[in-house]
PDB file of N, CA and C in Angstrom:
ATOM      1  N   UNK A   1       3.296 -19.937  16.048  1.00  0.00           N
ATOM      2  CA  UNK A   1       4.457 -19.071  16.128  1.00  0.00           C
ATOM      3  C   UNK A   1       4.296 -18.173  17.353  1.00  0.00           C
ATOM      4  N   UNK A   2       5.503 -18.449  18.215  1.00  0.00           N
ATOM      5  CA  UNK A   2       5.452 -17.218  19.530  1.00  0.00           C
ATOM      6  C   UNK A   2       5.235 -15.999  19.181  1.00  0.00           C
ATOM      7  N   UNK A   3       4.567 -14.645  19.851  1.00  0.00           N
ATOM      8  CA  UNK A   3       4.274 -13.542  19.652  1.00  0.00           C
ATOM      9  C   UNK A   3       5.451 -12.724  19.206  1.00  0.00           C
ATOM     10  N   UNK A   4       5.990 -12.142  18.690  1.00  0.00           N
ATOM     11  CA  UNK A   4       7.256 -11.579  18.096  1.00  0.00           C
ATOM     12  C   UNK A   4       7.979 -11.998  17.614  1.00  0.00           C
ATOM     13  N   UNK A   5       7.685 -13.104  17.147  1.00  0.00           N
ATOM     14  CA  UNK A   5       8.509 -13.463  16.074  1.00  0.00           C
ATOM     15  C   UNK A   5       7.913 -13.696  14.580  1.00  0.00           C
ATOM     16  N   UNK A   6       8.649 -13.030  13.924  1.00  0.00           N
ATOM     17  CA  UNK A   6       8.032 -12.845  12.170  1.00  0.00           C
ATOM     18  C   UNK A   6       8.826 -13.226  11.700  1.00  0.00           C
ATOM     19  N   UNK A   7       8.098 -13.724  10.253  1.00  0.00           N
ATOM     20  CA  UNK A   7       9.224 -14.520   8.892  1.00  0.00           C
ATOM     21  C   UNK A   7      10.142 -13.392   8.399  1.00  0.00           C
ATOM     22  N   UNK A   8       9.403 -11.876   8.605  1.00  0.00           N
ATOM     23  CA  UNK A   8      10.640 -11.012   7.792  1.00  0.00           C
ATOM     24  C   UNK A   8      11.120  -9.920   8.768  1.00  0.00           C
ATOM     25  N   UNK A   9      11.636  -9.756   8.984  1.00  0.00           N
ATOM     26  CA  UNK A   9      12.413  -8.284   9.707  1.00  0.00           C
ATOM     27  C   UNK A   9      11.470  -7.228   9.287  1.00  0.00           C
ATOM     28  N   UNK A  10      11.628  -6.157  10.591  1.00  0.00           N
ATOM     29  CA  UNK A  10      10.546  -4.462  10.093  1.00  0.00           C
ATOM     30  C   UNK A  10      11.234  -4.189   9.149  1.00  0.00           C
ATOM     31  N   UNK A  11      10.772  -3.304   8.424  1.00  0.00           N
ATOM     32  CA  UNK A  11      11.253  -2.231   7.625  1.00  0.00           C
ATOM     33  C   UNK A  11      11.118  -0.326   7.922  1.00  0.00           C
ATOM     34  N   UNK A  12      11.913   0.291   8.335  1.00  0.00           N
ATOM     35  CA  UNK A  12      11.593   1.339   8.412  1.00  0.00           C
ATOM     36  C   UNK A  12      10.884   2.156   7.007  1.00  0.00           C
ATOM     37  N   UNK A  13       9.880   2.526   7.882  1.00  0.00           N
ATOM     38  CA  UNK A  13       9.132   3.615   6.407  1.00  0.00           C
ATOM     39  C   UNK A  13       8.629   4.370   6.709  1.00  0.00           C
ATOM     40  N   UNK A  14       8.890   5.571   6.478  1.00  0.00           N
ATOM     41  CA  UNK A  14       7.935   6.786   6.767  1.00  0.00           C
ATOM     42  C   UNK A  14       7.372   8.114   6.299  1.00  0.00           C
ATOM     43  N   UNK A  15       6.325   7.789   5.749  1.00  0.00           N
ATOM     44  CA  UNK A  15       5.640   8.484   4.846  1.00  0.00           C
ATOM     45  C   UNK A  15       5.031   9.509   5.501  1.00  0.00           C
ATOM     46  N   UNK A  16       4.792  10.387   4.080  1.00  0.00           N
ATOM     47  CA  UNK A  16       3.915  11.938   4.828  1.00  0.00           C
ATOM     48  C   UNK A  16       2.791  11.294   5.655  1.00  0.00           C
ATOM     49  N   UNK A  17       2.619  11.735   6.968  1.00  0.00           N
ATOM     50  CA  UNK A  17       1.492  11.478   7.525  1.00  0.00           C
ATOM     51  C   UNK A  17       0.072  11.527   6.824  1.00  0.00           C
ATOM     52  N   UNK A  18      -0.282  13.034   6.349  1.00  0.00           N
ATOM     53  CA  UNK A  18      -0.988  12.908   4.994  1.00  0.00           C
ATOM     54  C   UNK A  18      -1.623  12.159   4.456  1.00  0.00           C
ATOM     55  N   UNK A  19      -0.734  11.630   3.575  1.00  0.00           N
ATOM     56  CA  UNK A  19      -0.578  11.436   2.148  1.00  0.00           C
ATOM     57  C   UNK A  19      -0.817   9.590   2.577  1.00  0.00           C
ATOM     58  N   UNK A  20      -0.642   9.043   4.071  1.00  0.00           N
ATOM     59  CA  UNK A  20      -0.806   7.778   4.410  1.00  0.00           C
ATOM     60  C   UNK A  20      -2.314   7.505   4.993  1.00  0.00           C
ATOM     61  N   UNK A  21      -2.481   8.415   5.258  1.00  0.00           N
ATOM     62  CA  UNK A  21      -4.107   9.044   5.854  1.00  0.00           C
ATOM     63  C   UNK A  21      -5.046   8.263   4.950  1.00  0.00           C
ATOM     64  N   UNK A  22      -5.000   9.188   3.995  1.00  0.00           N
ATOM     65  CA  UNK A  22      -5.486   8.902   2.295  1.00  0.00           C
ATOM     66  C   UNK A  22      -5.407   7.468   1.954  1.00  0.00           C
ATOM     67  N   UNK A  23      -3.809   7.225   1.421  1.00  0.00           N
ATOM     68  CA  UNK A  23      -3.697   5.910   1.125  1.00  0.00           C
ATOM     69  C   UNK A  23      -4.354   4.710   1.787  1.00  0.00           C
ATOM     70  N   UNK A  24      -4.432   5.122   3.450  1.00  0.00           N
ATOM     71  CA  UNK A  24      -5.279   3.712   4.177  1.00  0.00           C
ATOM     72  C   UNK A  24      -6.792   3.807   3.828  1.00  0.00           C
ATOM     73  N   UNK A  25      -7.385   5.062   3.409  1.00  0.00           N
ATOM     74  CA  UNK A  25      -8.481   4.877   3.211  1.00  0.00           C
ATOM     75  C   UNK A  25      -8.449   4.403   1.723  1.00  0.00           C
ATOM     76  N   UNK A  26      -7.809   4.588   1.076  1.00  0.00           N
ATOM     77  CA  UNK A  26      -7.934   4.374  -0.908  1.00  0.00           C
ATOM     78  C   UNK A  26      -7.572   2.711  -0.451  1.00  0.00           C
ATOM     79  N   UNK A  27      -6.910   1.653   0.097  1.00  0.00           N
ATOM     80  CA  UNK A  27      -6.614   0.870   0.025  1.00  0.00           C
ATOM     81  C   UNK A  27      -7.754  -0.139   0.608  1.00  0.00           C
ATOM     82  N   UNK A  28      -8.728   0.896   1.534  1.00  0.00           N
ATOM     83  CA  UNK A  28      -9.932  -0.319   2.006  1.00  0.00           C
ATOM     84  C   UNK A  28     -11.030   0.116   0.757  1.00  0.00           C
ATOM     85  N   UNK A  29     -10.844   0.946   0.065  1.00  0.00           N
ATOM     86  CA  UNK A  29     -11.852   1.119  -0.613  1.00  0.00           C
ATOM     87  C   UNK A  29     -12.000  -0.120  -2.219  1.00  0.00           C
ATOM     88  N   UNK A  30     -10.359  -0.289  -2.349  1.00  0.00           N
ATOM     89  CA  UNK A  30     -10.447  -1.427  -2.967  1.00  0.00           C
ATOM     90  C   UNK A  30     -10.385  -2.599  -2.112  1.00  0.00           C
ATOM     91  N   UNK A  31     -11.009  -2.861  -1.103  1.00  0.00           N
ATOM     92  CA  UNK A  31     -10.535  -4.488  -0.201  1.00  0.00           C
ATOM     93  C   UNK A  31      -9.467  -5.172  -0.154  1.00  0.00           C
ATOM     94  N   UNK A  32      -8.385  -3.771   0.303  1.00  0.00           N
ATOM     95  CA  UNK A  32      -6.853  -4.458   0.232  1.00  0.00           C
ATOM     96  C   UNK A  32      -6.071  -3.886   1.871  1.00  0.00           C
ATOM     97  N   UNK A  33      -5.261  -3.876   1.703  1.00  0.00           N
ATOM     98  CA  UNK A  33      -4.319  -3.592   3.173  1.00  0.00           C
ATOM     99  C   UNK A  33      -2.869  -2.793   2.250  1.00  0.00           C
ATOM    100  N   UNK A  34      -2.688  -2.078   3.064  1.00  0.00           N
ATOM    101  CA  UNK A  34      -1.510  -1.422   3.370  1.00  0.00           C
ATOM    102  C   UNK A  34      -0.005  -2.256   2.579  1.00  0.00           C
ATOM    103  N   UNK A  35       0.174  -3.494   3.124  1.00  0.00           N
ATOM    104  CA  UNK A  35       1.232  -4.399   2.815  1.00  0.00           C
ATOM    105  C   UNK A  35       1.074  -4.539   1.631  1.00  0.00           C
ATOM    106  N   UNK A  36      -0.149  -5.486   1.289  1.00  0.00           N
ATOM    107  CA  UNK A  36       0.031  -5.797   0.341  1.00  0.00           C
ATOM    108  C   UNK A  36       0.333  -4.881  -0.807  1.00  0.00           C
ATOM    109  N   UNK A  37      -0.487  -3.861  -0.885  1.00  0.00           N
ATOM    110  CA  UNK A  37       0.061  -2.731  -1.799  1.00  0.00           C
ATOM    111  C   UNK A  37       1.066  -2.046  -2.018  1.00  0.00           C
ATOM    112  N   UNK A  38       1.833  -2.145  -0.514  1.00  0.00           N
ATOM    113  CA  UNK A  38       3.364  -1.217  -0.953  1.00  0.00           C
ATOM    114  C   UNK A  38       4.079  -2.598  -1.700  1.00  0.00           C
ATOM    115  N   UNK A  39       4.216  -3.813  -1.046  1.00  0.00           N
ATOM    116  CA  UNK A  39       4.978  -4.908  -1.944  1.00  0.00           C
ATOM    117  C   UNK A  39       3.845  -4.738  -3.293  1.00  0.00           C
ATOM    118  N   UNK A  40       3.411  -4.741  -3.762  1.00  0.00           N
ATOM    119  CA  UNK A  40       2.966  -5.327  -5.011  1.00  0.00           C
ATOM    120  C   UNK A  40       3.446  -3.656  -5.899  1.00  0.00           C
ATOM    121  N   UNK A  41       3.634  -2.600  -5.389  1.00  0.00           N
ATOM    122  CA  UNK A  41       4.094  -1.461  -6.010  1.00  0.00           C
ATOM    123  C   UNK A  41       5.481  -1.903  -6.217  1.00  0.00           C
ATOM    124  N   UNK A  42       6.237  -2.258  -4.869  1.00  0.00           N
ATOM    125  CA  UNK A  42       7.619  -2.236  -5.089  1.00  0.00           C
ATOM    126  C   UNK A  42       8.147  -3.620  -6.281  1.00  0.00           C
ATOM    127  N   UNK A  43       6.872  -4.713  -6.128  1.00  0.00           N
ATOM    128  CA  UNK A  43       7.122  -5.342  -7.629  1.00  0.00           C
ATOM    129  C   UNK A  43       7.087  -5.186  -9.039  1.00  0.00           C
ATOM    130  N   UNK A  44       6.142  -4.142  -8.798  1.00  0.00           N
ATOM    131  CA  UNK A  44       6.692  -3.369 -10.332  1.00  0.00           C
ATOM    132  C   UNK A  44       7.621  -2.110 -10.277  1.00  0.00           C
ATOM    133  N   UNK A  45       7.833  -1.915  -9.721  1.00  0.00           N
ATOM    134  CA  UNK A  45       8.915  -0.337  -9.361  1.00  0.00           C
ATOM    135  C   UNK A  45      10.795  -1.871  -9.955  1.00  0.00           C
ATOM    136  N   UNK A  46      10.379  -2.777  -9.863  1.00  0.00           N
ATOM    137  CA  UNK A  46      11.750  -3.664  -9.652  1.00  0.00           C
ATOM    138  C   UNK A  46      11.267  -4.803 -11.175  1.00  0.00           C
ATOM    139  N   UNK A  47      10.364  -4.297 -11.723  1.00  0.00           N
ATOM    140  CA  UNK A  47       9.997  -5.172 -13.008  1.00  0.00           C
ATOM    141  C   UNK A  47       9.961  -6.215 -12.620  1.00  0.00           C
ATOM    142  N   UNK A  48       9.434  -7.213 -11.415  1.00  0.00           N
ATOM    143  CA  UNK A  48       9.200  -8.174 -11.365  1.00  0.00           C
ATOM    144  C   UNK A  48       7.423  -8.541 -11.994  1.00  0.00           C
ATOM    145  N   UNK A  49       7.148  -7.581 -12.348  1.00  0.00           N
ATOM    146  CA  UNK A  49       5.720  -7.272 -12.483  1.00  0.00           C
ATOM    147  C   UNK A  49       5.102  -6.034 -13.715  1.00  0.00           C
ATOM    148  N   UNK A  50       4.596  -6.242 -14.599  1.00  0.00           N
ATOM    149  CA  UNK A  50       4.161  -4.976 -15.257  1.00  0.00           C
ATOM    150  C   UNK A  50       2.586  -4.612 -14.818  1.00  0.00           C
ATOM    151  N   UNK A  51       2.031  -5.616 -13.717  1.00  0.00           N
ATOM    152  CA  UNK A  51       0.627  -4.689 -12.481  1.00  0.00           C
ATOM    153  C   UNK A  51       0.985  -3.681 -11.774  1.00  0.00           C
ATOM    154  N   UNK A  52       0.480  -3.183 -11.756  1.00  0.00           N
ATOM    155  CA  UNK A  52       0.079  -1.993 -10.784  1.00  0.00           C
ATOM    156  C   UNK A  52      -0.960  -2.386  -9.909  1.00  0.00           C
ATOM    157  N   UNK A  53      -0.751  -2.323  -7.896  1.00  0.00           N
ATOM    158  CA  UNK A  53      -2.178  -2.642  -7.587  1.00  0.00           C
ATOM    159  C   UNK A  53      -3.079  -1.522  -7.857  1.00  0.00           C
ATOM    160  N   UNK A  54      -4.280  -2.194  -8.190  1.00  0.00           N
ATOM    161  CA  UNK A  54      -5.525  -1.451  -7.843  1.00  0.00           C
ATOM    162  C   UNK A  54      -5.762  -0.274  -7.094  1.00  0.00           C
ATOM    163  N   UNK A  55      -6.601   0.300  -7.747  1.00  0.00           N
ATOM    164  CA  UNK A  55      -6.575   2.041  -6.953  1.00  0.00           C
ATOM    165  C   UNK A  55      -7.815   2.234  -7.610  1.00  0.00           C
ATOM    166  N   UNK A  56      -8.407   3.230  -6.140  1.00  0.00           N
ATOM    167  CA  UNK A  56     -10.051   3.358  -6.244  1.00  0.00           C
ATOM    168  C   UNK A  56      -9.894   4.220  -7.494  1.00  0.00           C
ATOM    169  N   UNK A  57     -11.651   4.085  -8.036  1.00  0.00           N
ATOM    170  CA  UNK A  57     -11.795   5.363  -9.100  1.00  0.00           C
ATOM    171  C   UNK A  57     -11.614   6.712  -8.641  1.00  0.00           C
ATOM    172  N   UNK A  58     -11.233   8.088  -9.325  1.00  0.00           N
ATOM    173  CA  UNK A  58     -10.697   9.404  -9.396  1.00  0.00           C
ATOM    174  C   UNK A  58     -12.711  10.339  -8.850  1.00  0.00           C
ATOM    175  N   UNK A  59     -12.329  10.598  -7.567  1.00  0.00           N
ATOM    176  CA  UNK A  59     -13.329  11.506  -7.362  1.00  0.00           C
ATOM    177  C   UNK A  59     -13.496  12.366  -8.247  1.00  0.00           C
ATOM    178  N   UNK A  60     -14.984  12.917  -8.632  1.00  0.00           N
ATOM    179  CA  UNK A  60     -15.152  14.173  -9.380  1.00  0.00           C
ATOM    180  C   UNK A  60     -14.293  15.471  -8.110  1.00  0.00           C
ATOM    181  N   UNK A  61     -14.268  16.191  -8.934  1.00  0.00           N
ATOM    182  CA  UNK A  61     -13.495  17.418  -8.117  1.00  0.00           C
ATOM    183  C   UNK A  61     -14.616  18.766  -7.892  1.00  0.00           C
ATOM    184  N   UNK A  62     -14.592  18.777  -6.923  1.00  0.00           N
ATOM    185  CA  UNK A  62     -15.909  20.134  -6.391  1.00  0.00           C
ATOM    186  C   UNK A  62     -15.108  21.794  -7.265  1.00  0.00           C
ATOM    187  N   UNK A  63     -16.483  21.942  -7.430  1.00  0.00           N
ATOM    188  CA  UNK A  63     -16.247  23.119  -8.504  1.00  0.00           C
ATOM    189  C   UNK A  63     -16.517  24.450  -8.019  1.00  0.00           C
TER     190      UNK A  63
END
């Protein structure tokens, strides 16, 4: 496939800078990517799915 050309069209998205910071690191921590996790959210957000992807375990919280 020539360089610019993709099977799906972009999607605009734009998340708290933040809050995406985080998420890219929570998403290598389970051995996943970015994509795959927002589609596999938006498959259950649309009941094509009752999974949820994967999400690292809950840090203890400093006291």
């Amino acid at each position: 496939m020539p360089a610019g050309i993709h099977l799906r069209r972009a999607r605009t998205y734009r998340p708290d800078p933040e809050v995406y910071e985080r998420a890219k690191g929570a998403v290598a921590e389970v051995d996943s990517d970015m994509n795959t996790h927002i589609n596999a959210f938006l498959s259950w957000l649309v009941r094509d799915t009752d999974e949820l992807p994967k999400r690292p375990p809950a840090k203890p919280e400093a006291a």
